[in-house]
C-alpha atoms as a PDB file:
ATOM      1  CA  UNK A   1     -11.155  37.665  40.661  1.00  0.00           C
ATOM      2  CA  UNK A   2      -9.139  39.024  43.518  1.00  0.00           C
ATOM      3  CA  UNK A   3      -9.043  37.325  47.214  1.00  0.00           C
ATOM      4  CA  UNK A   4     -11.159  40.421  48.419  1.00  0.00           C
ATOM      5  CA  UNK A   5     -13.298  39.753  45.578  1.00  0.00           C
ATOM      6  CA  UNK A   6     -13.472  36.656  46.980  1.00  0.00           C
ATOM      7  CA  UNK A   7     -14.399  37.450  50.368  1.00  0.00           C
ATOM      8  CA  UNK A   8     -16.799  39.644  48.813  1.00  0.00           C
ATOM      9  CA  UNK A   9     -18.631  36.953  47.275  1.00  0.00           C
ATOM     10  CA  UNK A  10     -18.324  34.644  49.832  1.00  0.00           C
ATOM     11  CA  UNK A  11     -20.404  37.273  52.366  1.00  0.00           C
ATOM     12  CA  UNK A  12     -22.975  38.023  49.272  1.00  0.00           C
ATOM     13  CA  UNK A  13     -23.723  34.552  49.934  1.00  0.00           C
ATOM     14  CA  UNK A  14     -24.322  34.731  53.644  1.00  0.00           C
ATOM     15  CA  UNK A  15     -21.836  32.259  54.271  1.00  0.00           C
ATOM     16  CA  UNK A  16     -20.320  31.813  57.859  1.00  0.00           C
ATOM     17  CA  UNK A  17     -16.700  31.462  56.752  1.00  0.00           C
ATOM     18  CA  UNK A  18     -14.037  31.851  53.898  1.00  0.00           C
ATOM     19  CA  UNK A  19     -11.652  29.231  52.917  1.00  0.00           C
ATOM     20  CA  UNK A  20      -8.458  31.458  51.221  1.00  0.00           C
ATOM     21  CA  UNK A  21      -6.172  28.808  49.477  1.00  0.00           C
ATOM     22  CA  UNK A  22      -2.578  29.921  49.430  1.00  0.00           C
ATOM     23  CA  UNK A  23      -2.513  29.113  45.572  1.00  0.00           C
ATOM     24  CA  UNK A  24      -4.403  32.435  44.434  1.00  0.00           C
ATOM     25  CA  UNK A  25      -2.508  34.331  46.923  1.00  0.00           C
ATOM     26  CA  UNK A  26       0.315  36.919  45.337  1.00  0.00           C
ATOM     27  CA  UNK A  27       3.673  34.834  45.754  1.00  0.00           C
ATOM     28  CA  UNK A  28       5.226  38.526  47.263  1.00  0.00           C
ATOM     29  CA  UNK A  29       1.985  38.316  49.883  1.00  0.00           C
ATOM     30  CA  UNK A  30       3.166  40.716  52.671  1.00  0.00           C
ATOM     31  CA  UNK A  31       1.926  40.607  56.181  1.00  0.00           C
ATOM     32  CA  UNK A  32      -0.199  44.036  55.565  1.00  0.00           C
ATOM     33  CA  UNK A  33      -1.754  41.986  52.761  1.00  0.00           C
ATOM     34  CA  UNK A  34      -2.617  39.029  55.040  1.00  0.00           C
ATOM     35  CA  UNK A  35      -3.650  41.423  57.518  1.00  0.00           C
ATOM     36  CA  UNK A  36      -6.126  43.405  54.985  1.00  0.00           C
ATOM     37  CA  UNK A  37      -7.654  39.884  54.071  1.00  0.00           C
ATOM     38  CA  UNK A  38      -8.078  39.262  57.927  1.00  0.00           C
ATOM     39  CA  UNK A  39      -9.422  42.489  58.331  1.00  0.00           C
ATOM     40  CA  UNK A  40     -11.811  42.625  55.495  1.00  0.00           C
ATOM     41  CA  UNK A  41     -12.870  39.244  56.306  1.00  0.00           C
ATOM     42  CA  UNK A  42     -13.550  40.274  59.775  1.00  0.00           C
ATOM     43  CA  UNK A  43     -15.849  43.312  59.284  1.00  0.00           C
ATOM     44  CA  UNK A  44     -18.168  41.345  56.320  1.00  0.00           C
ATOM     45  CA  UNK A  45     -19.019  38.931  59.481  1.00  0.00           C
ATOM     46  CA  UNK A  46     -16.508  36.012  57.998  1.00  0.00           C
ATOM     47  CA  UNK A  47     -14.563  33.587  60.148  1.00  0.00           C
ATOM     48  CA  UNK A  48     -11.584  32.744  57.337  1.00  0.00           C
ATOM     49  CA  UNK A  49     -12.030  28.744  58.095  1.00  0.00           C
ATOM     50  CA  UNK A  50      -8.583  27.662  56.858  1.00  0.00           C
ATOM     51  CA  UNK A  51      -6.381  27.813  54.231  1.00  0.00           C
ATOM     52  CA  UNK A  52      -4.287  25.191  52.368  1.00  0.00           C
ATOM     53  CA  UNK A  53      -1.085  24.434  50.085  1.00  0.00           C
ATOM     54  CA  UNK A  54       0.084  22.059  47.753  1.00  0.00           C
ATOM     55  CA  UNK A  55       2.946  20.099  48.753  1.00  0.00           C
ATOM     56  CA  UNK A  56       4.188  17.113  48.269  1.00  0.00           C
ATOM     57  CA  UNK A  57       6.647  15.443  51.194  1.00  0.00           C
ATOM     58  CA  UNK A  58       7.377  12.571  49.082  1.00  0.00           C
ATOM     59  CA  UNK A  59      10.288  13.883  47.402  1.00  0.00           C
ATOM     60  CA  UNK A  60      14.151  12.546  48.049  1.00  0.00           C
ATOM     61  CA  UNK A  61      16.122  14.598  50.323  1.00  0.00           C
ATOM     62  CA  UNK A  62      17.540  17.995  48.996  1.00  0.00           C
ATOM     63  CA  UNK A  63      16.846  21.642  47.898  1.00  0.00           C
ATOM     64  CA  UNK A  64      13.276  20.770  46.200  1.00  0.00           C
ATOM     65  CA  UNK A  65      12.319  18.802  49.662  1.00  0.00           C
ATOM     66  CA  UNK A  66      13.728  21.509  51.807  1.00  0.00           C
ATOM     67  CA  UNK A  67      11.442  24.223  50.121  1.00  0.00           C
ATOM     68  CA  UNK A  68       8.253  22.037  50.707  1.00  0.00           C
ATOM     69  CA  UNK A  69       8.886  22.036  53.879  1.00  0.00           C
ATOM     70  CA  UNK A  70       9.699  25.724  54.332  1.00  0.00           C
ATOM     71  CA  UNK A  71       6.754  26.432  52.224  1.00  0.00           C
ATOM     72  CA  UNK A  72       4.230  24.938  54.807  1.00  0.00           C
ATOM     73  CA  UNK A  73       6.120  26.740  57.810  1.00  0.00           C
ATOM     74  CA  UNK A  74       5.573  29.417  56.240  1.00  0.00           C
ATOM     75  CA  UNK A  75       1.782  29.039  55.589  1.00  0.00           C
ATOM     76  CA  UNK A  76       1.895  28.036  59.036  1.00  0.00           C
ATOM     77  CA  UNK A  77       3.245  31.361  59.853  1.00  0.00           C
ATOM     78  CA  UNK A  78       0.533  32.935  57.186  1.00  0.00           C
ATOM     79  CA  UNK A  79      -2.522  31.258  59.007  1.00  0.00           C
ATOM     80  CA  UNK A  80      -1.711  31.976  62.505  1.00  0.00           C
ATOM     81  CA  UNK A  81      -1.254  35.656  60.685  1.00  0.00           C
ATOM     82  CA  UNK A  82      -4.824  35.572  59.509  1.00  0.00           C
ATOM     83  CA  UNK A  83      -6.473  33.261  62.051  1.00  0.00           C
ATOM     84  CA  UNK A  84      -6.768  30.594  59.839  1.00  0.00           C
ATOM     85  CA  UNK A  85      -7.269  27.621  62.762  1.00  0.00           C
ATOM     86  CA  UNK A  86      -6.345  25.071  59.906  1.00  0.00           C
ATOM     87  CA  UNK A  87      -4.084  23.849  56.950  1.00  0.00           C
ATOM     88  CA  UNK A  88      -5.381  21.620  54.541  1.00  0.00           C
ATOM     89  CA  UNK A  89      -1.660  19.534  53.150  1.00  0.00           C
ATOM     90  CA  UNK A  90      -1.072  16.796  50.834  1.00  0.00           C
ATOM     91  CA  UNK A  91       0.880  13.800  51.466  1.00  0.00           C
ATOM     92  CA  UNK A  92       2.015  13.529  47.682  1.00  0.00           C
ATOM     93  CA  UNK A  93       3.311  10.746  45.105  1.00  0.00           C
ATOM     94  CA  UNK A  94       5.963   8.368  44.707  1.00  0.00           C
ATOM     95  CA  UNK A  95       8.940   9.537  43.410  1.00  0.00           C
ATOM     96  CA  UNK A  96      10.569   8.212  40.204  1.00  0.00           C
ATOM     97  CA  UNK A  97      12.374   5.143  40.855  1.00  0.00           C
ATOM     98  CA  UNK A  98      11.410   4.843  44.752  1.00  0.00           C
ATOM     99  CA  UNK A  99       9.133   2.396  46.708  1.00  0.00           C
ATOM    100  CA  UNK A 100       5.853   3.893  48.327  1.00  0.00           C
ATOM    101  CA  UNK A 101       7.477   2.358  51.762  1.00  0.00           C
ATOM    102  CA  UNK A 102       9.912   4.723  51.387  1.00  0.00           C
ATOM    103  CA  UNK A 103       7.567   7.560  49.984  1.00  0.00           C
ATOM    104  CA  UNK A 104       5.579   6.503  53.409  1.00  0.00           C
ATOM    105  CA  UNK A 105       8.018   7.319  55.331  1.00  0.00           C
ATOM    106  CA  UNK A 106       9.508  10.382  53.823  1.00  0.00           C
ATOM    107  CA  UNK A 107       5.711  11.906  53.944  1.00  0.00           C
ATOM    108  CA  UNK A 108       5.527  10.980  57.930  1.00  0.00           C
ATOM    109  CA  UNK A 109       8.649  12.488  58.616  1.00  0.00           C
ATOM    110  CA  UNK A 110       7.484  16.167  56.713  1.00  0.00           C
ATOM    111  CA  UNK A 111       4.236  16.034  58.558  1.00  0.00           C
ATOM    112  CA  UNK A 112       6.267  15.458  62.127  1.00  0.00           C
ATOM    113  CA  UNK A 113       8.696  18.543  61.022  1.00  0.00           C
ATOM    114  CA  UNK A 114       5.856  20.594  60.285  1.00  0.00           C
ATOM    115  CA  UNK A 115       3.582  19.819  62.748  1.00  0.00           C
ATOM    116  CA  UNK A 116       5.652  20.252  65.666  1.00  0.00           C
ATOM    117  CA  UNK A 117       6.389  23.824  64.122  1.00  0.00           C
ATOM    118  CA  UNK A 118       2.236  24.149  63.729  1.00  0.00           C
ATOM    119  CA  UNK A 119       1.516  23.159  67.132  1.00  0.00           C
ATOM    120  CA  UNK A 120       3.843  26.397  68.663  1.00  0.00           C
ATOM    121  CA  UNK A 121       1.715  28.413  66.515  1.00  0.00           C
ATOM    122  CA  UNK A 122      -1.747  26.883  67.273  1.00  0.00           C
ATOM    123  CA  UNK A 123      -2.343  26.037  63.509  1.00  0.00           C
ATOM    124  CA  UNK A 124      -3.610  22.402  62.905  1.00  0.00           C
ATOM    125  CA  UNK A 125      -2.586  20.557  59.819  1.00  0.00           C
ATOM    126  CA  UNK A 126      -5.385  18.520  58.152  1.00  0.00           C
ATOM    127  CA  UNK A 127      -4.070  16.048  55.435  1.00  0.00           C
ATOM    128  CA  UNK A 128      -6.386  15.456  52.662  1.00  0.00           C
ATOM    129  CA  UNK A 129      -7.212  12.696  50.974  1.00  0.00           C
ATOM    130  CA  UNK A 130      -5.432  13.826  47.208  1.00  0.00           C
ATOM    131  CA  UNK A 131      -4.478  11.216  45.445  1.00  0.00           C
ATOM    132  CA  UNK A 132      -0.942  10.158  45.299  1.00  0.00           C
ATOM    133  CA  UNK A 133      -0.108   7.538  48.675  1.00  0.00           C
ATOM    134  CA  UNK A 134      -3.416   8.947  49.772  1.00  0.00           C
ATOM    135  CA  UNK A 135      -5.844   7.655  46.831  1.00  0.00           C
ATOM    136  CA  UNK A 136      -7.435   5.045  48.926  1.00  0.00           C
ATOM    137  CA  UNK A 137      -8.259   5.268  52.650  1.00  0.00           C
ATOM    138  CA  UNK A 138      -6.338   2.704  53.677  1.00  0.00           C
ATOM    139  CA  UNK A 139      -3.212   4.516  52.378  1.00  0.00           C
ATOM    140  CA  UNK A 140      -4.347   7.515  53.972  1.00  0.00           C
ATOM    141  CA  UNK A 141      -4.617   6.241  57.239  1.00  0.00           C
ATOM    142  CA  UNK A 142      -1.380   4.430  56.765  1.00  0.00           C
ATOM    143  CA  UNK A 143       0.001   7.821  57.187  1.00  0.00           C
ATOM    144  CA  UNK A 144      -2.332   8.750  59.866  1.00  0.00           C
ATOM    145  CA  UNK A 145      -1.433   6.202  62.463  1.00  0.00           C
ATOM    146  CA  UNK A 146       2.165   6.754  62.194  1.00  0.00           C
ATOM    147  CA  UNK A 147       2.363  10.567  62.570  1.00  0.00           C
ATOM    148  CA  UNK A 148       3.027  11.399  66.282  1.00  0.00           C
ATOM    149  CA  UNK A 149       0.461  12.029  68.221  1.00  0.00           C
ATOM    150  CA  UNK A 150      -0.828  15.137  68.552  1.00  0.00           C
ATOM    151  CA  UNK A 151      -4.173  17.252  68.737  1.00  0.00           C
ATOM    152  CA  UNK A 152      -3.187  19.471  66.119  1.00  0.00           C
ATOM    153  CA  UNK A 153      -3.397  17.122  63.295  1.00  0.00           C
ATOM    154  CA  UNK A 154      -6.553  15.436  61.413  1.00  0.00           C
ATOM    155  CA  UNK A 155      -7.662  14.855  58.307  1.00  0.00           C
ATOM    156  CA  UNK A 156      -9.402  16.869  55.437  1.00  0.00           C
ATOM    157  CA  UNK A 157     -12.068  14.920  54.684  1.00  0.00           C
ATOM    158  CA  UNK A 158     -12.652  15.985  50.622  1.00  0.00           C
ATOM    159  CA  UNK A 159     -15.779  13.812  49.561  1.00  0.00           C
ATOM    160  CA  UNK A 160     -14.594  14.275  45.392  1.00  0.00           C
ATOM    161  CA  UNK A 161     -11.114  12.740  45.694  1.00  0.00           C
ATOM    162  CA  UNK A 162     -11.870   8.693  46.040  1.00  0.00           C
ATOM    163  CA  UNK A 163     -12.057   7.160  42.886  1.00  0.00           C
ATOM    164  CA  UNK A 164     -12.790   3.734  44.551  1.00  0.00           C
ATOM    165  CA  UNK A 165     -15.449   1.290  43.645  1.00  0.00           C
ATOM    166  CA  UNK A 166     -17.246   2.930  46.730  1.00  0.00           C
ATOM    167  CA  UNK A 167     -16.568   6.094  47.301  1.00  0.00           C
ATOM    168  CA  UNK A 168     -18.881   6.533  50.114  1.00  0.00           C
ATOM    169  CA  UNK A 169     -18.065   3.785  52.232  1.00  0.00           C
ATOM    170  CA  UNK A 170     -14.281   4.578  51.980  1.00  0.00           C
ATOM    171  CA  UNK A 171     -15.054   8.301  52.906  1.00  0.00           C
ATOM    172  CA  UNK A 172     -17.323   6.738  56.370  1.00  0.00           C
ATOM    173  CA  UNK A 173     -13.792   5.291  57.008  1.00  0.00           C
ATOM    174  CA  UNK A 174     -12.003   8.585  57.261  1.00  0.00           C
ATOM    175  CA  UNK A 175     -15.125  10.418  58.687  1.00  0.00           C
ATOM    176  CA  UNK A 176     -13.922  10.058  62.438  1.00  0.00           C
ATOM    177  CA  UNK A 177     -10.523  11.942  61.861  1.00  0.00           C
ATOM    178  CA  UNK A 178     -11.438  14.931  59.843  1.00  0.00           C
ATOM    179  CA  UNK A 179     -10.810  17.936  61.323  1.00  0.00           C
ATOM    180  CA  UNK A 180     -11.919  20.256  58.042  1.00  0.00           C
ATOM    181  CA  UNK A 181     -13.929  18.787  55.623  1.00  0.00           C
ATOM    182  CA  UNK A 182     -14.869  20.050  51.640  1.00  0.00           C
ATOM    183  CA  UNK A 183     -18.107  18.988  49.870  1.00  0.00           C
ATOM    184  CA  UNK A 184     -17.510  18.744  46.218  1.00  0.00           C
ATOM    185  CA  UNK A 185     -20.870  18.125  43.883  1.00  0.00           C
ATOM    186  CA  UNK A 186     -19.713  15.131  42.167  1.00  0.00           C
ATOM    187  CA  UNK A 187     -18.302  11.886  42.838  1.00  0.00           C
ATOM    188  CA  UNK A 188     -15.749   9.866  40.508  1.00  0.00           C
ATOM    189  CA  UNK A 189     -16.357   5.532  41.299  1.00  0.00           C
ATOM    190  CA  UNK A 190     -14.153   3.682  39.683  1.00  0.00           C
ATOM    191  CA  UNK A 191     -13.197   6.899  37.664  1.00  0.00           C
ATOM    192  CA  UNK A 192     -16.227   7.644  36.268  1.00  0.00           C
ATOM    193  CA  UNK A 193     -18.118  11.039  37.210  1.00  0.00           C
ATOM    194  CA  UNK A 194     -21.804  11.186  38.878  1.00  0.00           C
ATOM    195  CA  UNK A 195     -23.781  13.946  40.628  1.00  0.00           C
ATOM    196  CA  UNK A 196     -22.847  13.803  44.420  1.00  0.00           C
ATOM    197  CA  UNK A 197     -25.459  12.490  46.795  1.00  0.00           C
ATOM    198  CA  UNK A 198     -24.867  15.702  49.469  1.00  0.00           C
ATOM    199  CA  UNK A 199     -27.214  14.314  52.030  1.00  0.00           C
ATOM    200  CA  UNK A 200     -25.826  11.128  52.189  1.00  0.00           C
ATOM    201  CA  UNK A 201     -22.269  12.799  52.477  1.00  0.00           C
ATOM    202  CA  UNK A 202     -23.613  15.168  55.513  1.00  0.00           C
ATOM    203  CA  UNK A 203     -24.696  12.200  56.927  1.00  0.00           C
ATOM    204  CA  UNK A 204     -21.141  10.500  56.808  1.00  0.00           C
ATOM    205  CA  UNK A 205     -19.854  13.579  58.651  1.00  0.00           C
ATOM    206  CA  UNK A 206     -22.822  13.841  61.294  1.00  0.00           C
ATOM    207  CA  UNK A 207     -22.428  10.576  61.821  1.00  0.00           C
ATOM    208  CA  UNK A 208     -19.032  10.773  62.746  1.00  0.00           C
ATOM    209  CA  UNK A 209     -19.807  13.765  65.264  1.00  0.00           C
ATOM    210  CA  UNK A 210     -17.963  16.089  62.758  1.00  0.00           C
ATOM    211  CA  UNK A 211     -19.022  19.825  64.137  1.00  0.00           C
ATOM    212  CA  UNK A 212     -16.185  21.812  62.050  1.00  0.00           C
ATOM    213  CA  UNK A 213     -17.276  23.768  59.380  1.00  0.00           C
ATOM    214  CA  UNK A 214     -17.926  22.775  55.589  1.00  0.00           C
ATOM    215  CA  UNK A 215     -16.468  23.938  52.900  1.00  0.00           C
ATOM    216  CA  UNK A 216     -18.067  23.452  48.897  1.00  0.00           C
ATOM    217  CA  UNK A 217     -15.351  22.681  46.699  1.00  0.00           C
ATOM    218  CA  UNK A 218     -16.935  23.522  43.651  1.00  0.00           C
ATOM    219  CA  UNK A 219     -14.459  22.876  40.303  1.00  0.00           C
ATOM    220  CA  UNK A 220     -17.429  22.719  37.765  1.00  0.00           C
ATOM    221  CA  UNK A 221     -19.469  24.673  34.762  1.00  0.00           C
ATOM    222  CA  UNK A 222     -21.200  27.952  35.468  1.00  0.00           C
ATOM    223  CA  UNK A 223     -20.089  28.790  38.923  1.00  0.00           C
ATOM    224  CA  UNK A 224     -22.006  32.089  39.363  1.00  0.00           C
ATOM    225  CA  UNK A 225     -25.395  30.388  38.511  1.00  0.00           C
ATOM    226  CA  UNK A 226     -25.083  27.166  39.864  1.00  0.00           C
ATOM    227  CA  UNK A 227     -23.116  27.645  43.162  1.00  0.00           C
ATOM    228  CA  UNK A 228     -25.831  29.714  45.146  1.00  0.00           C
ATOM    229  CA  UNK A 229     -28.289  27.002  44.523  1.00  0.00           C
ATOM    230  CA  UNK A 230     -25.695  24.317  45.951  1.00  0.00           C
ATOM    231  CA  UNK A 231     -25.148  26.478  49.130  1.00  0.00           C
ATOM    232  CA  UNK A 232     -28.826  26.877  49.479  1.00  0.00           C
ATOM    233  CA  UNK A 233     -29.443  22.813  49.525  1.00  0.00           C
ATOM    234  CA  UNK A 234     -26.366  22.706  51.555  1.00  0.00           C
ATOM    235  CA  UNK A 235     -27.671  24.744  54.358  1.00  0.00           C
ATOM    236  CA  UNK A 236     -31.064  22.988  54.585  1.00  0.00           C
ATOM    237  CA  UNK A 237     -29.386  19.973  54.887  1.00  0.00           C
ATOM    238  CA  UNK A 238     -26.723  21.177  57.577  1.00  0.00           C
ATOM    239  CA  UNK A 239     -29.481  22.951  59.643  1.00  0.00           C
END
């Protein structure tokens, strides 16, 4: 499936936007390319909601650091591009040997690099909720309250990444500072795996006066039969 197939699909479905991840994107993407997607996107009556990379700003100072960084200027870059209003990041993992304090504080220094370069471009960075120094919410908003301030940062709110004892509650905690937000259909407590309760996650975002758009994350069986009937309950319970 190509990214236009994508798009393709996406407007099939009578969605209002397209979320283009930069992982399924050629690695020699050109700016006609990014302008075709834009384009295409445009024409089928799509809004491309964001896009989103997989870094990790945990790692020791050198080459592999400096190319994490590069890599989400340059998405920066590829968003503004292609009117992507947001970046979904990662904070990532400790690295062999090192303490999560210092993990911490690598992480919050490669979010303030990037985001000062994001704000000049009018791109927000959203940091998601993936694991890593971000597997709990407290850890997450460890992260959060020491970034600098700005308006162009947020979190992705992703409702399938807690693997708490209460996934729900923990995901009410991060609620008020998402800025994009993904609705997966199940839910892992304590590691295990149960159908997602999708009302009760709209809820969490309603009630936290979320009005940016929602994006199903969907990483399960049978995608072509079962993912129309997802954004179908989806939309009935947004409306």
């Amino acid at each position: 499936m190509t990214l236009d197939d994508f798009v393709d699909f996406c407007a099939k479905l009578n969605l209002d936007g397209t979320e283009l991840t930069s992982y399924y994107f050629p690695p020699d993407a050109t700016h006609e390319f990014l302008l075709g997607l834009k384009q295409r996107a445009f024409r089928l009556g799509l809004d491309i909601s964001g896009t989103a990379i997989g870094n990790d700003f945990c790692l020791p100072d050198g080459e592999k650091r400096d190319a994490q960084i590069q890599s989400c200027k340059t998405w920066i870059d590829n968003a503004a591009v292609m009117g992507a209003p947001v970046i979904r990041i990662f904070a990532g993992r400790v690295a062999k040997g090192d303490s999560e304090e210092v993990a911490l504080d690598r992480c919050v220094a490669g979010i303030d690099e990037c985001l000062e370069y994001a704000a000049q471009k009018g791109v927000f960075l959203a940091l998601e909720n993936h694991g890593g120094i971000t597997a709990t919410p407290q850890q997450l908003l460890a992260i959060v309250g020491r970034v600098k301030d700005s308006p162009w940062f947020g979190v992705n709110f992703d409702s399938g990444n807690f693997r708490t004892d209460d996934p729900y509650a923990d995901l009410e905690k991060i609620a008020p500072y998402a800025i994009n937000a993904q609705l997966k259909v199940m839910v892992g407590p304590r590691g295990t795996e149960e159908h997602a309760d999708l009302k009760r996650m709209v809820g969490i975002l309603r009630a936290a006066n979320y009005r940016g758009y929602v994006v199903l994350e969907y990483e399960e069986k049978k995608p072509w039969e079962e993912i129309p009937g997802y954004i179908k309950q989806l939309r009935e319970l947004i409306s």
